[in-house]
PDB file of N, CA and C in Angstrom:
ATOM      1  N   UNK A   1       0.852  -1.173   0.000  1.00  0.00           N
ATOM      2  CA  UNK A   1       0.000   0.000   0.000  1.00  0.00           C
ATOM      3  C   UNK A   1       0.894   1.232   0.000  1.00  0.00           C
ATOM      4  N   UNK A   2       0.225   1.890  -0.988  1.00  0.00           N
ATOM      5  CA  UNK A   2       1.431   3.712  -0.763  1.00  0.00           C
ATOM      6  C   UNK A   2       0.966   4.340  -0.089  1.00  0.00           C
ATOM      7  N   UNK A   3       2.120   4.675   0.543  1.00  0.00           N
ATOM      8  CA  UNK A   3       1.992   6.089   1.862  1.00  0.00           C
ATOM      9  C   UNK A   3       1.116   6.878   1.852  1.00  0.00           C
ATOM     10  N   UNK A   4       0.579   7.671   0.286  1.00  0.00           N
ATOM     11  CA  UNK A   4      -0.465   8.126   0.132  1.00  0.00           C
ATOM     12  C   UNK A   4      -2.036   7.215   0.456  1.00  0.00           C
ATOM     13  N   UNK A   5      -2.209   5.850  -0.075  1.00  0.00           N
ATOM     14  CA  UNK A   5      -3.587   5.413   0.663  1.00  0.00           C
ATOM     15  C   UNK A   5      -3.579   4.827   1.575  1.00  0.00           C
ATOM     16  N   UNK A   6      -2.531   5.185   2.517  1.00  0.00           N
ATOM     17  CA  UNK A   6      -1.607   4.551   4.257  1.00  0.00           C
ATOM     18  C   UNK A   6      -2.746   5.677   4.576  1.00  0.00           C
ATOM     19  N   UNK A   7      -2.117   6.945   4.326  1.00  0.00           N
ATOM     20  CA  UNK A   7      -2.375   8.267   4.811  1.00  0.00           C
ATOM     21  C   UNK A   7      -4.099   8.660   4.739  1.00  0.00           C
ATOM     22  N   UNK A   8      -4.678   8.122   3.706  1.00  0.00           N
ATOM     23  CA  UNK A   8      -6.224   8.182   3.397  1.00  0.00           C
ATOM     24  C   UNK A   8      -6.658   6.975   4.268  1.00  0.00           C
ATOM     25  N   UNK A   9      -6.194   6.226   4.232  1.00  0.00           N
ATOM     26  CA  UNK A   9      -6.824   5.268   5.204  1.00  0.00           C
ATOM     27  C   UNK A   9      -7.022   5.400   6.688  1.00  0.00           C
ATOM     28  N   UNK A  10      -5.694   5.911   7.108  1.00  0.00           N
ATOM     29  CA  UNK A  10      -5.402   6.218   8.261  1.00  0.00           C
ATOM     30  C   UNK A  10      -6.791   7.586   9.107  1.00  0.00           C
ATOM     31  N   UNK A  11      -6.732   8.644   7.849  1.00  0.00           N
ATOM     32  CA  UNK A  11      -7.601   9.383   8.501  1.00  0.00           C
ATOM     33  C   UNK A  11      -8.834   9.144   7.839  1.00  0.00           C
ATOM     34  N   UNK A  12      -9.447   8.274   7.345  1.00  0.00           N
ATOM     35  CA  UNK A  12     -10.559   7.440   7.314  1.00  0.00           C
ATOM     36  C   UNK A  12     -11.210   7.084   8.518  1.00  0.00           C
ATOM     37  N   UNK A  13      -9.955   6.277   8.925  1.00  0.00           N
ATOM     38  CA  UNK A  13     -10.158   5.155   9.940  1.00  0.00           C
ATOM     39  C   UNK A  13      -9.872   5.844  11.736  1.00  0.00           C
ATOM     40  N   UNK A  14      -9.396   7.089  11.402  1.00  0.00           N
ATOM     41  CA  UNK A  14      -8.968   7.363  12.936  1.00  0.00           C
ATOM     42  C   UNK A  14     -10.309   7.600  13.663  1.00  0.00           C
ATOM     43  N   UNK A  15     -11.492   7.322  13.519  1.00  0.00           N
ATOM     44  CA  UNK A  15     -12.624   7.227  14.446  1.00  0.00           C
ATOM     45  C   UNK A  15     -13.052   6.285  14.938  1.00  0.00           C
ATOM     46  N   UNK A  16     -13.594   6.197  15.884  1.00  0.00           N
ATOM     47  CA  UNK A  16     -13.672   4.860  16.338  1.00  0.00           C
ATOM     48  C   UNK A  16     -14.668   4.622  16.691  1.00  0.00           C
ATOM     49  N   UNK A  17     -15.542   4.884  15.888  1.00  0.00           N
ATOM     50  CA  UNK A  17     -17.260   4.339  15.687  1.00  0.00           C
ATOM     51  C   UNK A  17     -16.818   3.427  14.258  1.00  0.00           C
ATOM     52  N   UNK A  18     -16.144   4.282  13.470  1.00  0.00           N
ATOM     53  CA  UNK A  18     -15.516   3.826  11.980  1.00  0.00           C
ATOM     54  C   UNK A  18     -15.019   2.372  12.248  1.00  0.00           C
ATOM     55  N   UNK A  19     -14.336   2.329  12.791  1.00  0.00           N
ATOM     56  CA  UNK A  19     -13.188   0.966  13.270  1.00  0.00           C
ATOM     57  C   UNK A  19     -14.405  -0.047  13.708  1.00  0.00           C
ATOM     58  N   UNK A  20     -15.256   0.327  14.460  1.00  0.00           N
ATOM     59  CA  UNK A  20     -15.842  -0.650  15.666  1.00  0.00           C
ATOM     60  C   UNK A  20     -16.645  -1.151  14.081  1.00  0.00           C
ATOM     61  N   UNK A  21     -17.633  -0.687  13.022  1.00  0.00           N
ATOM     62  CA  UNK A  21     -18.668  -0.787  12.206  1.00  0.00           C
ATOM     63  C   UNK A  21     -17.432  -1.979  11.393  1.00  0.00           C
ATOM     64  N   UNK A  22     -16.263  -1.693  10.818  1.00  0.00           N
ATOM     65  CA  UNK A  22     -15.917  -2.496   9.988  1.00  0.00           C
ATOM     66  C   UNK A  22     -15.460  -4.061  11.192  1.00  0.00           C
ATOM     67  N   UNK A  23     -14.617  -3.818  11.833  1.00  0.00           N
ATOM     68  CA  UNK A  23     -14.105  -4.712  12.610  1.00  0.00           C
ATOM     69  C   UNK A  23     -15.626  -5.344  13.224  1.00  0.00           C
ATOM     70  N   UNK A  24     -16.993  -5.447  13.215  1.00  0.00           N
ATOM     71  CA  UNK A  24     -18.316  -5.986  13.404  1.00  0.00           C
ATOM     72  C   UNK A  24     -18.120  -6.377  12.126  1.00  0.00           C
ATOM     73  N   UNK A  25     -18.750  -6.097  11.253  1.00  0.00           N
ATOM     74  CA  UNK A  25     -18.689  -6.940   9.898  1.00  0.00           C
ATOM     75  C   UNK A  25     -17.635  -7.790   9.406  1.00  0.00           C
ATOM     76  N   UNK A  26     -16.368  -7.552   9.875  1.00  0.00           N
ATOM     77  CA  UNK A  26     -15.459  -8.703   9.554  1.00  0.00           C
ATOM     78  C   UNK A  26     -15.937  -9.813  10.381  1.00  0.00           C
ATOM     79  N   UNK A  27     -16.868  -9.551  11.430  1.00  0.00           N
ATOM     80  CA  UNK A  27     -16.734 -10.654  12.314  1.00  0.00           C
ATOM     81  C   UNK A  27     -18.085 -11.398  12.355  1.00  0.00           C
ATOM     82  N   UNK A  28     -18.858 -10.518  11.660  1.00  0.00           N
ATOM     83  CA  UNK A  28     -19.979 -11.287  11.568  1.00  0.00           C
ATOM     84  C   UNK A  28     -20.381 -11.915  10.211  1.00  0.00           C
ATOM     85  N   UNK A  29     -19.516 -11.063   9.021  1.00  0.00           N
ATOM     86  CA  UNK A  29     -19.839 -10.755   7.573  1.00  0.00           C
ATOM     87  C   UNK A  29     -20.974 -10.115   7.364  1.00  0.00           C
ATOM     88  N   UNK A  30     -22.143 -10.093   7.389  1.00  0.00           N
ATOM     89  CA  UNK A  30     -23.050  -9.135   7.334  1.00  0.00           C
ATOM     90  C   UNK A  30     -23.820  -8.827   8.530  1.00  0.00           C
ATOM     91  N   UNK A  31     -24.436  -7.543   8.554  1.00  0.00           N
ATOM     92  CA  UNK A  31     -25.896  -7.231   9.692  1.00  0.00           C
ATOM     93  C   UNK A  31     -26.518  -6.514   9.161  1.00  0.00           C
ATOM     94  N   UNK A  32     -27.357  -6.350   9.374  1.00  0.00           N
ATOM     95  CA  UNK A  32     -28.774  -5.426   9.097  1.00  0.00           C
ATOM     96  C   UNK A  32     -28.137  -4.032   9.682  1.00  0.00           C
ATOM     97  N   UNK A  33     -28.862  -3.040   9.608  1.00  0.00           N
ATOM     98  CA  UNK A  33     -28.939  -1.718  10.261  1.00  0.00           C
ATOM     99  C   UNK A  33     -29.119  -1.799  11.555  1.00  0.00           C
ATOM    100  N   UNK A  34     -29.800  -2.015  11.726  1.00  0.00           N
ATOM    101  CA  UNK A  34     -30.893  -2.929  13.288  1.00  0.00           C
ATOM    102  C   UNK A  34     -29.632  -3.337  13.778  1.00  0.00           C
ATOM    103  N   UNK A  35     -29.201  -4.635  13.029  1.00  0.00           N
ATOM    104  CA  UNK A  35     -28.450  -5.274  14.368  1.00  0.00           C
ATOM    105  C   UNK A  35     -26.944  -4.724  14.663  1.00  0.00           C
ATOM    106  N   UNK A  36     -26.572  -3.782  13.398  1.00  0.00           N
ATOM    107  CA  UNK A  36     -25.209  -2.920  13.731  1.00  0.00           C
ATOM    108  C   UNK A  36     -25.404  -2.010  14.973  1.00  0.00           C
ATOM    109  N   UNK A  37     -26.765  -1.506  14.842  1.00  0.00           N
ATOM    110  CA  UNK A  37     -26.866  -0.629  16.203  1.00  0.00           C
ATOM    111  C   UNK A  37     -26.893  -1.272  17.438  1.00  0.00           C
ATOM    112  N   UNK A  38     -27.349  -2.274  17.479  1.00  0.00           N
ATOM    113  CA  UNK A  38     -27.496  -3.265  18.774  1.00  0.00           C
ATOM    114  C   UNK A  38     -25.913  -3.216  19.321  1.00  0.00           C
ATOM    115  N   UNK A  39     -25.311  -3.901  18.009  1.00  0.00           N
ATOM    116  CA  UNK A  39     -23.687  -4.260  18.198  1.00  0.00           C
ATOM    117  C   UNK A  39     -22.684  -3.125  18.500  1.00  0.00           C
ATOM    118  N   UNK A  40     -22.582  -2.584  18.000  1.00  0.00           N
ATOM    119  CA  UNK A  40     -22.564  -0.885  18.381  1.00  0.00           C
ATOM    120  C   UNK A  40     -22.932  -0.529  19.641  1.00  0.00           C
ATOM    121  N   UNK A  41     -24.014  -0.616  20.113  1.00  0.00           N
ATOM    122  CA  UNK A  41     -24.855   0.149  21.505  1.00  0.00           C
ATOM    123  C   UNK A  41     -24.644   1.752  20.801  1.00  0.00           C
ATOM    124  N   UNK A  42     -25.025   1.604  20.103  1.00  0.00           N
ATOM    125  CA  UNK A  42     -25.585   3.172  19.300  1.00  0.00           C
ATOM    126  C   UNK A  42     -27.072   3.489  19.428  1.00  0.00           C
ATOM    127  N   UNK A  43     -27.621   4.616  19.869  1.00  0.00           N
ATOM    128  CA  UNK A  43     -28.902   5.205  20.187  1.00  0.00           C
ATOM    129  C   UNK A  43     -28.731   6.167  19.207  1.00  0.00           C
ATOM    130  N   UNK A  44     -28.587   6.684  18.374  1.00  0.00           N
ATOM    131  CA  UNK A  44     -28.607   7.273  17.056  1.00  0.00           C
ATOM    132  C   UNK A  44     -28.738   7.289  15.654  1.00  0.00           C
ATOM    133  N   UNK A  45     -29.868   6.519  15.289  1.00  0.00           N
ATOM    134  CA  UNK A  45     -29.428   6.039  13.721  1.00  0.00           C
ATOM    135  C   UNK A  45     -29.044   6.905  12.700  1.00  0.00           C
ATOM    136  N   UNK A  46     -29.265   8.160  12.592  1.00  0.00           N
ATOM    137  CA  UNK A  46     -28.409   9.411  11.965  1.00  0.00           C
ATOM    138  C   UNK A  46     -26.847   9.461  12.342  1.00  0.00           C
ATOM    139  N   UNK A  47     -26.525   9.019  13.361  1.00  0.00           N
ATOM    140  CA  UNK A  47     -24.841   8.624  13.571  1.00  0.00           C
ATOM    141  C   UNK A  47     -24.617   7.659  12.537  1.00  0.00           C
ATOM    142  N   UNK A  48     -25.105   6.412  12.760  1.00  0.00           N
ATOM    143  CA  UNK A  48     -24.288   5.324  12.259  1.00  0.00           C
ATOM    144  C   UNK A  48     -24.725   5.311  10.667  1.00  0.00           C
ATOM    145  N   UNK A  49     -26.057   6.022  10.118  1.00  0.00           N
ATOM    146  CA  UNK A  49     -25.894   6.648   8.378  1.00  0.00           C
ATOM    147  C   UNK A  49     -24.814   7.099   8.308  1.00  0.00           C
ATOM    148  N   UNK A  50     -24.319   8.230   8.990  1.00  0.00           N
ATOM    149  CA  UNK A  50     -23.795   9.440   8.685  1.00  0.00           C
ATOM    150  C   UNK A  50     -22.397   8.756   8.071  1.00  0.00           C
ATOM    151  N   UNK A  51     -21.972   7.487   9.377  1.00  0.00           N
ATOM    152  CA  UNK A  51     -20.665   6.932   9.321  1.00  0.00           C
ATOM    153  C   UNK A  51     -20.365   5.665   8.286  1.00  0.00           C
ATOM    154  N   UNK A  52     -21.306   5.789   7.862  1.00  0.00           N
ATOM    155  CA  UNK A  52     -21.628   3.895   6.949  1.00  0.00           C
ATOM    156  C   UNK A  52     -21.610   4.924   5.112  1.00  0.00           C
ATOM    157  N   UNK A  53     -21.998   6.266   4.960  1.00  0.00           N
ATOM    158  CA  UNK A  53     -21.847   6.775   4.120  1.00  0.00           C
ATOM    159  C   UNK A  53     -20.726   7.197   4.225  1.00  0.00           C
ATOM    160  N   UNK A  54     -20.097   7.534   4.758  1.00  0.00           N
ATOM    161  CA  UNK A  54     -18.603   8.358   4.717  1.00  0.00           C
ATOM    162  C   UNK A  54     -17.573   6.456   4.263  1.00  0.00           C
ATOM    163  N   UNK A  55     -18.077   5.626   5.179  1.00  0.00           N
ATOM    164  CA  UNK A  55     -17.412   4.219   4.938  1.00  0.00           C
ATOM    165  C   UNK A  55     -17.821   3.740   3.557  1.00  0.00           C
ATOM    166  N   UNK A  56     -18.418   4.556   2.463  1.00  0.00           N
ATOM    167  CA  UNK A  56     -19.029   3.822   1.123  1.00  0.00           C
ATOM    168  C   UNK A  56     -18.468   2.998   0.371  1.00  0.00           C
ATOM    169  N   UNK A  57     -17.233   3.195   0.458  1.00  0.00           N
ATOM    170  CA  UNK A  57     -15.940   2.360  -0.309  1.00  0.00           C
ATOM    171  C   UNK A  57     -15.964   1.253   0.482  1.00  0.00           C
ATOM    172  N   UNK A  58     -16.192   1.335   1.277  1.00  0.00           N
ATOM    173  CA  UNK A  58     -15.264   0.078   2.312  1.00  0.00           C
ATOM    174  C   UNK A  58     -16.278  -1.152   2.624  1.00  0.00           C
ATOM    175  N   UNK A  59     -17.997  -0.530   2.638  1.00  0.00           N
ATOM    176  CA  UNK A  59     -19.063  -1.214   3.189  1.00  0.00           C
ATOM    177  C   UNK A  59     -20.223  -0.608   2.086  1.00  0.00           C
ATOM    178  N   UNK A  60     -20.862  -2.104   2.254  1.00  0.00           N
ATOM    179  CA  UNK A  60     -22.008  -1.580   1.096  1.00  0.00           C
ATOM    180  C   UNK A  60     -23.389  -2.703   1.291  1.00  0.00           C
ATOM    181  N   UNK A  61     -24.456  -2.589   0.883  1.00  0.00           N
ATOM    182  CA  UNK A  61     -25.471  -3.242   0.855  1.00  0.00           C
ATOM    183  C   UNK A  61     -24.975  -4.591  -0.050  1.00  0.00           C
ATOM    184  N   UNK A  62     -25.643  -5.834   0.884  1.00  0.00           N
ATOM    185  CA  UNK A  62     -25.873  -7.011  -0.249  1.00  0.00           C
ATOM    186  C   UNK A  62     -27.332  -6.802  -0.312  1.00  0.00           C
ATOM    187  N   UNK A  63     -27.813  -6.522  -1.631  1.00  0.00           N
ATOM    188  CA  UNK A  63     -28.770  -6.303  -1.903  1.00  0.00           C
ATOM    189  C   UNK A  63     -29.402  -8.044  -2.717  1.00  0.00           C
ATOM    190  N   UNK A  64     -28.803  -9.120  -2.796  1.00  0.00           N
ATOM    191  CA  UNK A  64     -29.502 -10.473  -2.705  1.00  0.00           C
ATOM    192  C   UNK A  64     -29.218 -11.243  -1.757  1.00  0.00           C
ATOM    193  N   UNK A  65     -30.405 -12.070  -1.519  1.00  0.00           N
ATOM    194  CA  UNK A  65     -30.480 -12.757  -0.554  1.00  0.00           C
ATOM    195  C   UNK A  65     -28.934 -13.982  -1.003  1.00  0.00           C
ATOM    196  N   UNK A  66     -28.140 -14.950   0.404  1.00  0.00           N
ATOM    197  CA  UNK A  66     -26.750 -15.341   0.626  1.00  0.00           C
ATOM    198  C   UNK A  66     -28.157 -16.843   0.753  1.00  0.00           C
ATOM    199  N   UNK A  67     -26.943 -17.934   0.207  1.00  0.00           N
ATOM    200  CA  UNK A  67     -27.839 -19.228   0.906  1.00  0.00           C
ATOM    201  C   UNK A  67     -26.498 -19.866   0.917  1.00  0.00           C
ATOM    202  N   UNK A  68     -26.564 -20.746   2.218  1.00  0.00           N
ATOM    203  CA  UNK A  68     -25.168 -21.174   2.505  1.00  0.00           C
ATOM    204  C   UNK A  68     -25.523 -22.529   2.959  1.00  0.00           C
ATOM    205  N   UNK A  69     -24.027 -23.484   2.491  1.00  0.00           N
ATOM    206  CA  UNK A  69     -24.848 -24.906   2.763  1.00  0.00           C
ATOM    207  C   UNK A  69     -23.640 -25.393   3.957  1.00  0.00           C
ATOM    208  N   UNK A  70     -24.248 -25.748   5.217  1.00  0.00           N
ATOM    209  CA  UNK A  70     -23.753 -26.128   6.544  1.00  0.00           C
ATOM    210  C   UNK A  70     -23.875 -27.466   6.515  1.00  0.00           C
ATOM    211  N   UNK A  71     -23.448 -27.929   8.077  1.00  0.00           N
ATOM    212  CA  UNK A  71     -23.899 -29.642   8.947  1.00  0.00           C
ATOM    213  C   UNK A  71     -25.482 -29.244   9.037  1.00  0.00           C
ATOM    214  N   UNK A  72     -26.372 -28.468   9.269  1.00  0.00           N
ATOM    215  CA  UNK A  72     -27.489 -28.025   9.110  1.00  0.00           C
ATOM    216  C   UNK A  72     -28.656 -28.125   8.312  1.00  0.00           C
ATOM    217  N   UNK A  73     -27.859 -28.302   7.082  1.00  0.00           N
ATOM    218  CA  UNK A  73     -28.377 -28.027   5.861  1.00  0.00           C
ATOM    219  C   UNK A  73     -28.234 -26.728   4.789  1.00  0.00           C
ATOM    220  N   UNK A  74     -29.157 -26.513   4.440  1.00  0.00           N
ATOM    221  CA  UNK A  74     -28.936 -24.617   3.599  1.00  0.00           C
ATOM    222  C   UNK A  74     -29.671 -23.878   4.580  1.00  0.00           C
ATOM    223  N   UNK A  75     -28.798 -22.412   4.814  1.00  0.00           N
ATOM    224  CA  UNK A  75     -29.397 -21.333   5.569  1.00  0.00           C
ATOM    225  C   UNK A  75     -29.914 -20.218   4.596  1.00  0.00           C
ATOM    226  N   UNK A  76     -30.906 -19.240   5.027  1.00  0.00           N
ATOM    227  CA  UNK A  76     -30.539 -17.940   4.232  1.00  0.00           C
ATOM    228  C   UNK A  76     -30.135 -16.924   5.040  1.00  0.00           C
ATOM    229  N   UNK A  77     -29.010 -16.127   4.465  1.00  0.00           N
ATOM    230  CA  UNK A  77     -29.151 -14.319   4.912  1.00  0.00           C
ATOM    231  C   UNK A  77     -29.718 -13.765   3.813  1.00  0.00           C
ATOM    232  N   UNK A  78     -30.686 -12.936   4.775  1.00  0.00           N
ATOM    233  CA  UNK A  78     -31.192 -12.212   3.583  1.00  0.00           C
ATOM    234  C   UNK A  78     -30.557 -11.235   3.264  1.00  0.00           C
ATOM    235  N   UNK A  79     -30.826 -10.705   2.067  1.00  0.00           N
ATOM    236  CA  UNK A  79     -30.542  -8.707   1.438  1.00  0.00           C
ATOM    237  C   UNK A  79     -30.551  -8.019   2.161  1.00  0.00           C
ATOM    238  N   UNK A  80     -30.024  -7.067   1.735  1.00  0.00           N
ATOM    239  CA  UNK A  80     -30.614  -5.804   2.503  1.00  0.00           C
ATOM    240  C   UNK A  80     -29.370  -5.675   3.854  1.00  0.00           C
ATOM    241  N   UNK A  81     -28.559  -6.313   4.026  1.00  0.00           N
ATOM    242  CA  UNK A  81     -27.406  -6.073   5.172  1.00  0.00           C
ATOM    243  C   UNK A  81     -26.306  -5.754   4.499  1.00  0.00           C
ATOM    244  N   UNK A  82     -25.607  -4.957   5.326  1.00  0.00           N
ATOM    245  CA  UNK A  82     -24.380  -4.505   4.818  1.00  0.00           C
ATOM    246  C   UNK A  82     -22.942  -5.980   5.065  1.00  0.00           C
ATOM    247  N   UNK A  83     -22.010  -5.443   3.809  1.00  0.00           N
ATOM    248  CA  UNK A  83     -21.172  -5.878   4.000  1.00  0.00           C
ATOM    249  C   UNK A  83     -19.896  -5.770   3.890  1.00  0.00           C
ATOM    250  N   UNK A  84     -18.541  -6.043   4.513  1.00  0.00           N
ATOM    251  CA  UNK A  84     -17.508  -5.399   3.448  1.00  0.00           C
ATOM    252  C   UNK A  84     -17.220  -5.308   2.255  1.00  0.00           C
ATOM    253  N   UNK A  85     -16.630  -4.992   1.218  1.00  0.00           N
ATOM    254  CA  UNK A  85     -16.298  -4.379   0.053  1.00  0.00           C
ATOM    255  C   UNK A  85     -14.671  -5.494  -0.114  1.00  0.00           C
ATOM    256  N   UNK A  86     -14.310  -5.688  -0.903  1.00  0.00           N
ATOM    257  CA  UNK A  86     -12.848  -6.009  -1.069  1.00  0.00           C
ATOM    258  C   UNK A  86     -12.157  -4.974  -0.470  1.00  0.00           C
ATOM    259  N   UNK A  87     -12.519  -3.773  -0.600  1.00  0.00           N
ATOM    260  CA  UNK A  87     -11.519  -2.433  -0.097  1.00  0.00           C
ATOM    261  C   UNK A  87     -12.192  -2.657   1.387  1.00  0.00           C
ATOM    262  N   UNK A  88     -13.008  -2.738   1.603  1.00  0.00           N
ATOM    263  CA  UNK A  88     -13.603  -2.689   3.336  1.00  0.00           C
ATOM    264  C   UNK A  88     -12.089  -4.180   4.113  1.00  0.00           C
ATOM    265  N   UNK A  89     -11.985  -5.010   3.253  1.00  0.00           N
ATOM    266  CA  UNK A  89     -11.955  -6.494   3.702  1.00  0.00           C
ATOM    267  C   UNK A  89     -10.181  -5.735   4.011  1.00  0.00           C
ATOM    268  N   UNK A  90      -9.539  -5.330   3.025  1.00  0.00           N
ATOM    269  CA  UNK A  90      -8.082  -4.854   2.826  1.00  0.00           C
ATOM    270  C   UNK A  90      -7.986  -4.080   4.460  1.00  0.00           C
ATOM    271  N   UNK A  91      -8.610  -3.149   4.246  1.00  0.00           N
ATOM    272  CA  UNK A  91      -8.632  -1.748   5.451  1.00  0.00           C
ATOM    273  C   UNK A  91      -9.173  -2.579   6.806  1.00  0.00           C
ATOM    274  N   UNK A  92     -10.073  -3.635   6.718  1.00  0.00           N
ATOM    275  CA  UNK A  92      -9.801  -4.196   8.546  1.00  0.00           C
ATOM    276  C   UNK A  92      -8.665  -5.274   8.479  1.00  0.00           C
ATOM    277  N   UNK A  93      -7.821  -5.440   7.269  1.00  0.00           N
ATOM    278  CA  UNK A  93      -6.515  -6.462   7.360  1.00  0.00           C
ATOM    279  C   UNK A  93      -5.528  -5.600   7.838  1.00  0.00           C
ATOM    280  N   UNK A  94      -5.482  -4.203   7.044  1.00  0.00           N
ATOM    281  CA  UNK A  94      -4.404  -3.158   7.809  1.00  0.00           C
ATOM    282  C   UNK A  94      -4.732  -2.769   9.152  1.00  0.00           C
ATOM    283  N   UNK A  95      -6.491  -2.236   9.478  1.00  0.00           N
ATOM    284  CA  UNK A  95      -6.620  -1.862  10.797  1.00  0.00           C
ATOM    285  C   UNK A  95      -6.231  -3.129  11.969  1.00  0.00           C
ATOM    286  N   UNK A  96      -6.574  -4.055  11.652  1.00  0.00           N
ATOM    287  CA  UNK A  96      -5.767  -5.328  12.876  1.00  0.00           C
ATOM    288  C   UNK A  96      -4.489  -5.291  13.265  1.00  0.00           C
ATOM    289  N   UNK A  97      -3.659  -4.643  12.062  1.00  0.00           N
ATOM    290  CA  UNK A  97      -2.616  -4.648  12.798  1.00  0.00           C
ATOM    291  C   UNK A  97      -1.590  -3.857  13.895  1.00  0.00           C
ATOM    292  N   UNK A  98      -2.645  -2.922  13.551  1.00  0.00           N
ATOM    293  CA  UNK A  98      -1.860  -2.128  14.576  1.00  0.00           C
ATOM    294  C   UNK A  98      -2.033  -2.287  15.870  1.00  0.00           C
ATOM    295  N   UNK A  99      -0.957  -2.403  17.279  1.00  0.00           N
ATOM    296  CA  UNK A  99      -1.420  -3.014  18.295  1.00  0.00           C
ATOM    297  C   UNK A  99      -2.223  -2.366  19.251  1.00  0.00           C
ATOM    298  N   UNK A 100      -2.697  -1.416  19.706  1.00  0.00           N
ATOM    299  CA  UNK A 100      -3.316  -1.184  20.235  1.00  0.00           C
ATOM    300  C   UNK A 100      -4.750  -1.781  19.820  1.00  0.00           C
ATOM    301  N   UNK A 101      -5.643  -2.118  18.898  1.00  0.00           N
ATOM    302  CA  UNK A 101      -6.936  -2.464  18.435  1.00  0.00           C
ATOM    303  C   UNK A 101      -6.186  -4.064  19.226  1.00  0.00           C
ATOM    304  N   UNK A 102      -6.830  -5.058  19.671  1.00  0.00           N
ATOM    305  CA  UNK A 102      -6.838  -6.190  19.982  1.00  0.00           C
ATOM    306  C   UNK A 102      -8.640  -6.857  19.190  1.00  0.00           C
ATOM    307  N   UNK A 103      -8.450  -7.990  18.284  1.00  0.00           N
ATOM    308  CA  UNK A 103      -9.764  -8.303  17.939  1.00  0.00           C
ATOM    309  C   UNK A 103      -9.531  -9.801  17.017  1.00  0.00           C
ATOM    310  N   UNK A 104      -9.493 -10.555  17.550  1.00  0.00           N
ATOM    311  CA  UNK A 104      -9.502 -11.725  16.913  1.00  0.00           C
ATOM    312  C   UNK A 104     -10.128 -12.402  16.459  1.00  0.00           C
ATOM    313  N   UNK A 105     -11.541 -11.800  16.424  1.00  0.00           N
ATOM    314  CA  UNK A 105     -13.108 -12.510  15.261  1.00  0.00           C
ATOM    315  C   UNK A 105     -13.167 -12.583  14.103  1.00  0.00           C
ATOM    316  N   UNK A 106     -12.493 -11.214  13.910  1.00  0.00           N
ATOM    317  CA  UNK A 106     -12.751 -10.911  12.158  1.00  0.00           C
ATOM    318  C   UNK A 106     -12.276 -12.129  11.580  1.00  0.00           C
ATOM    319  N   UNK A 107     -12.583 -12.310  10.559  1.00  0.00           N
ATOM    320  CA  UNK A 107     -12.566 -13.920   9.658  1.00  0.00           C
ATOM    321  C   UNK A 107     -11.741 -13.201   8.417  1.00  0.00           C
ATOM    322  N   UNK A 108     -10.669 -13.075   8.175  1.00  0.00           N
ATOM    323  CA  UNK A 108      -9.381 -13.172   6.883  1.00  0.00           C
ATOM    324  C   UNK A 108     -10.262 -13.135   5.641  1.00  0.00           C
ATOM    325  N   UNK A 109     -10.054 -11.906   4.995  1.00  0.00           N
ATOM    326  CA  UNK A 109     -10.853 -12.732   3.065  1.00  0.00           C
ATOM    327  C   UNK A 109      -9.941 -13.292   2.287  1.00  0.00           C
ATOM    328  N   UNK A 110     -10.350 -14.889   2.135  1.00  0.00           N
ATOM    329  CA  UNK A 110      -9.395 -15.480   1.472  1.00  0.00           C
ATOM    330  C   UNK A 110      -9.854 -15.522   0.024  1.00  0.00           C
TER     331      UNK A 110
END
């Protein structure tokens, strides 16, 4: 990565409502609106718009329904939840590393 999108990333990311929204979705892969605020403990849903638009690159709507086949059988997630972006997936691989953040959920995009 060049110093220049070190430097865009960096003050992207220096908030930490910003950090907490991507580092949740690495760890869950998607949530609803609803349940980001839960996860969050956010009482504002004009906050976490405000911050999920400024994150547009990074996080975005799956707008079709996910069907996934488990020991279970097939599940669905539905549409309509956000998720990382390839650029979202990159930016919580750089944000992990720095040591102060401690977070070992997020799941690697392989």
């Amino acid at each position: 990565m060049s110093d220049d999108r070190l430097a865009e990333l960096h003050e992207l990311l220096k908030n930490p409502i910003r950090q907490k929204i991507l580092l949740k979705l690495g760890e869950y892969d998607r949530l609803s609106f609803e349940d980001l605020m839960k996860e969050l403990k956010m009482d504002n849903p004009q906050e976490l718009h405000s911050q999920l638009e400024i994150l547009s690159d990074l996080v975005t709507k799956a707008e079709d329904d996910e069907y996934l086949l488990n020991e279970q059988g097939v599940s669905k997630r539905p549409g309509g939840q956000y998720v990382l972006t390839e650029k979202g997936h990159n930016a919580v691989d750089e944000l992990i590393f720095f040591p102060e953040i401690k977070f070992d959920n997020y799941k690697k995009n392989t």
